[in-house]
Protein backbone atom coordinates (compact mmCIF):
# COMPACT_ATOMS: atom_id res chain seq x y z
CA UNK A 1 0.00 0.00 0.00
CA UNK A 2 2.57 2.54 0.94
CA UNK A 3 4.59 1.48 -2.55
CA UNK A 4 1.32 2.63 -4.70
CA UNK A 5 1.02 5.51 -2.51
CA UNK A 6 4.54 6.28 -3.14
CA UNK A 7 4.74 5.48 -6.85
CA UNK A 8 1.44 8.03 -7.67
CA UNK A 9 2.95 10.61 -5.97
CA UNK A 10 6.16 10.43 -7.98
CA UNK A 11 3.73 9.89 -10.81
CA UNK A 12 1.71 13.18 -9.99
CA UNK A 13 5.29 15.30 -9.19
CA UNK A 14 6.68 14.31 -12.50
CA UNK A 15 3.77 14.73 -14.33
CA UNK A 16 3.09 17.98 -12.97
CA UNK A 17 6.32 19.95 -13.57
CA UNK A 18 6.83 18.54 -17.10
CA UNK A 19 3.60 20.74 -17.61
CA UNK A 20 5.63 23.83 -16.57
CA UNK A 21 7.13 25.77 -20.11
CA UNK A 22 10.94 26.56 -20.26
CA UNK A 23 10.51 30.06 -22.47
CA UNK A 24 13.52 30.23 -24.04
CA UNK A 25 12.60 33.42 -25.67
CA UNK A 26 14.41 36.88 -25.42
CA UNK A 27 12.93 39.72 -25.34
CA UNK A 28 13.72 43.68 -25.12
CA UNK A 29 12.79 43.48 -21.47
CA UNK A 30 15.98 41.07 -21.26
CA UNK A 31 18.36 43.02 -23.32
CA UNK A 32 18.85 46.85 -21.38
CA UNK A 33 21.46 48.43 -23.02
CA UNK A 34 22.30 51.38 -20.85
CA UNK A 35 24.34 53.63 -23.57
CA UNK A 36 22.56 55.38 -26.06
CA UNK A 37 22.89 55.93 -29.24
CA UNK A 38 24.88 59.20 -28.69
CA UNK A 39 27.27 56.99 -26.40
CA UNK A 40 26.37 58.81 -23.44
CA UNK A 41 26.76 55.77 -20.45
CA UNK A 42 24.77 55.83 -17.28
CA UNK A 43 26.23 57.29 -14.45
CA UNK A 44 25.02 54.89 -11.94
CA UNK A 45 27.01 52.05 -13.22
CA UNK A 46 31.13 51.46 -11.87
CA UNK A 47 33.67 52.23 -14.90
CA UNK A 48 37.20 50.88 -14.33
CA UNK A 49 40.08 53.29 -15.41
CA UNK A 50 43.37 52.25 -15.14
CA UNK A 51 46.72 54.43 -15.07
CA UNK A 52 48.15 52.54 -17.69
CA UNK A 53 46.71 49.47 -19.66
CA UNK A 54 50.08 48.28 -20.89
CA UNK A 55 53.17 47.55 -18.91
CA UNK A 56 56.66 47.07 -20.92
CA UNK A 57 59.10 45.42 -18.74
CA UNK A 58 61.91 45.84 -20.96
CA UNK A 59 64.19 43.37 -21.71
CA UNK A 60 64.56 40.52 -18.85
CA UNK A 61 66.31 37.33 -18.56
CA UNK A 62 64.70 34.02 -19.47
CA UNK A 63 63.58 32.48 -16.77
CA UNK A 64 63.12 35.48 -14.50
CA UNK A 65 59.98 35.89 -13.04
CA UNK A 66 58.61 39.59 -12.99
CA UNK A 67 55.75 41.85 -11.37
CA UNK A 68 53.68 44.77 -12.39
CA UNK A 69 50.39 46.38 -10.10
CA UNK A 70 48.36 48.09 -12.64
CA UNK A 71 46.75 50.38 -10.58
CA UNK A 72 42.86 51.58 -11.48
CA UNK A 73 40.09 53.60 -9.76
CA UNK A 74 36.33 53.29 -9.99
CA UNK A 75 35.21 56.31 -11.79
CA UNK A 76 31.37 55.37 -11.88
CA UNK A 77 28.49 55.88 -9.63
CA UNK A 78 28.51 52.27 -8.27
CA UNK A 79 30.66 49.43 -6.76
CA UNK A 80 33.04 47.99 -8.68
CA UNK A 81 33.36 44.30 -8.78
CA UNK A 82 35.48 41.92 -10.72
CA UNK A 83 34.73 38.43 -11.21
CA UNK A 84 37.52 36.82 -12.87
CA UNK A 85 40.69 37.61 -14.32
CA UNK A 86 42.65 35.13 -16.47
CA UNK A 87 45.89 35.46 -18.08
CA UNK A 88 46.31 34.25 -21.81
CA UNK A 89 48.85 31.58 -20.39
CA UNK A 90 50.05 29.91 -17.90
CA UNK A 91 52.98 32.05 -17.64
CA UNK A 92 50.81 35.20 -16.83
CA UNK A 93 49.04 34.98 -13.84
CA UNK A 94 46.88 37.94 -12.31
CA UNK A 95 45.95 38.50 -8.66
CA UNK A 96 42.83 41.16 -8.25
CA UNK A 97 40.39 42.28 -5.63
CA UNK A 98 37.85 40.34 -4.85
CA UNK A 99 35.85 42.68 -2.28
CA UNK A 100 33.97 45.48 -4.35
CA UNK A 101 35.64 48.69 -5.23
CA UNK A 102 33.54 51.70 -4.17
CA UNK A 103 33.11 54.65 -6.42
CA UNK A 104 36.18 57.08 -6.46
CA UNK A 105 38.12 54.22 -4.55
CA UNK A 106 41.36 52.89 -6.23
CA UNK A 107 43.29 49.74 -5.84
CA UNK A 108 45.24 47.30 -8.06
CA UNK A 109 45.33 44.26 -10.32
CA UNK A 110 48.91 42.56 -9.79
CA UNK A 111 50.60 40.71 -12.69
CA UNK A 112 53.31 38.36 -12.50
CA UNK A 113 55.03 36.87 -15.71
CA UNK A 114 57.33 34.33 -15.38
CA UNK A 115 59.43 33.95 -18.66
CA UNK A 116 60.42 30.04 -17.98
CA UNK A 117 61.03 29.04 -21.81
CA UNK A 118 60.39 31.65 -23.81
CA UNK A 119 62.83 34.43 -25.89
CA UNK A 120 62.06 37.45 -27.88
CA UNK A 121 59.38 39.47 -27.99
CA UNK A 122 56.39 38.66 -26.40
CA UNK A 123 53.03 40.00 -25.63
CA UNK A 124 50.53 38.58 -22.88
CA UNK A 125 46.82 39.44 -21.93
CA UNK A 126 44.89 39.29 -18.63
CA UNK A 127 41.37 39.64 -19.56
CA UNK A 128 39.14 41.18 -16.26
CA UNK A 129 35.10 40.30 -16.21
CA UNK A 130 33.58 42.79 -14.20
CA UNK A 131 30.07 44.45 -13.90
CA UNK A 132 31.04 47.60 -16.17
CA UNK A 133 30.08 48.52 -19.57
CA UNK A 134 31.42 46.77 -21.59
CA UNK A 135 32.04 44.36 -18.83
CA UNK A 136 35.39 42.67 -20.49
CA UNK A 137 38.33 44.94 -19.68
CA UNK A 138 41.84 43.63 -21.43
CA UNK A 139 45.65 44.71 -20.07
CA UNK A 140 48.37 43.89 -21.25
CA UNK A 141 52.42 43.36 -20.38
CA UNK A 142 55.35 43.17 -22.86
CA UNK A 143 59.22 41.68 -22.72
CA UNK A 144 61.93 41.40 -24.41
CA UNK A 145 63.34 38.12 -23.17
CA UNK A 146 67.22 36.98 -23.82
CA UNK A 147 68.33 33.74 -23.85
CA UNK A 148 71.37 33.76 -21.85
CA UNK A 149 74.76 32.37 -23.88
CA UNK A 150 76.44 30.17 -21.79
CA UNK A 151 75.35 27.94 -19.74
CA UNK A 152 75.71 29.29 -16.23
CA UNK A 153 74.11 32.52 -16.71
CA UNK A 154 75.15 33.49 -13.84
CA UNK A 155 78.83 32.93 -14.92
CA UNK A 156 80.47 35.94 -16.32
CA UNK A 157 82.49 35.29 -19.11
CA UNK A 158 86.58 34.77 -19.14
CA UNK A 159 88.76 36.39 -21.33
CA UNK A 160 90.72 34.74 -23.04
């Protein structure tokens, strides 16, 4: 008895919520673009300016391991938060803040490169998701790496 009892309400459950619609549809009510046409952004969203969106670090041994704080302020009307920030390899790893950034506050997004097999010119990303307009922010470090000639490079070389 308690088996039938069971199995028609599992019976009455399923049939129930497969009666419930999944609307899949998009509408204008979903989409808010706050920018108009003109370009003019609302003022009650956060907007991430940073000092400098590119950091050179010259040229650098390979192998070294090097830092840069890009430092940024919330210019917007509301708190700033950033939910992820990912480097474009492995080699490029980014450390940010994850309590919100209050309007007019400033703090900094810490980069460290490490140059472990590479040489010559190179260019990495960190790409930051926060809650601005566009909410994708990209910055960006540079090196010139060189390969070190012998093979202690810590060896100066003898005359001979």
């Amino acid at each position: 008895m308690k088996i039938t009892y069971l199995l028609i309400s599992f019976t009455i459950l399923f049939l129930t919520s497969c009666n419930q619609t999944n609307n899949t549809e998009i509408t204008t009510n979903d989409v808010i673009n706050t920018k108009s046409a003109e370009g003019n952004s609302n003022s009650d969203l956060p907007d991430i300016k940073f000092e400098q969106e590119t950091h050179d670090f010259g040229r650098i041994s390979q192998g070294e391991k090097v830092s840069h704080a890009f430092k940024f302020k919330n210019t917007g009307g509301a708190n700033l938060i950033i939910s992820s920030a990912n480097g474009s390899c492995g080699c490029t790893v980014p450390e940010y803040p994850k309590k919100p950034i209050l309007p007019g506050e400033e703090a900094v997004v810490n980069v460290v490169f490490s140059s472990e097999g590479k040489s010559g010119m190179v260019e990495k990303t960190v790409t930051l998701v926060t809650n601005c307009e566009p909410s994708t922010k990209i910055i960006y470090i540079k090196a010139n790496i060189i390969v070190p000639t012998s093979a202690n490079p810590n060896q100066l070389p003898t005359a001979h």
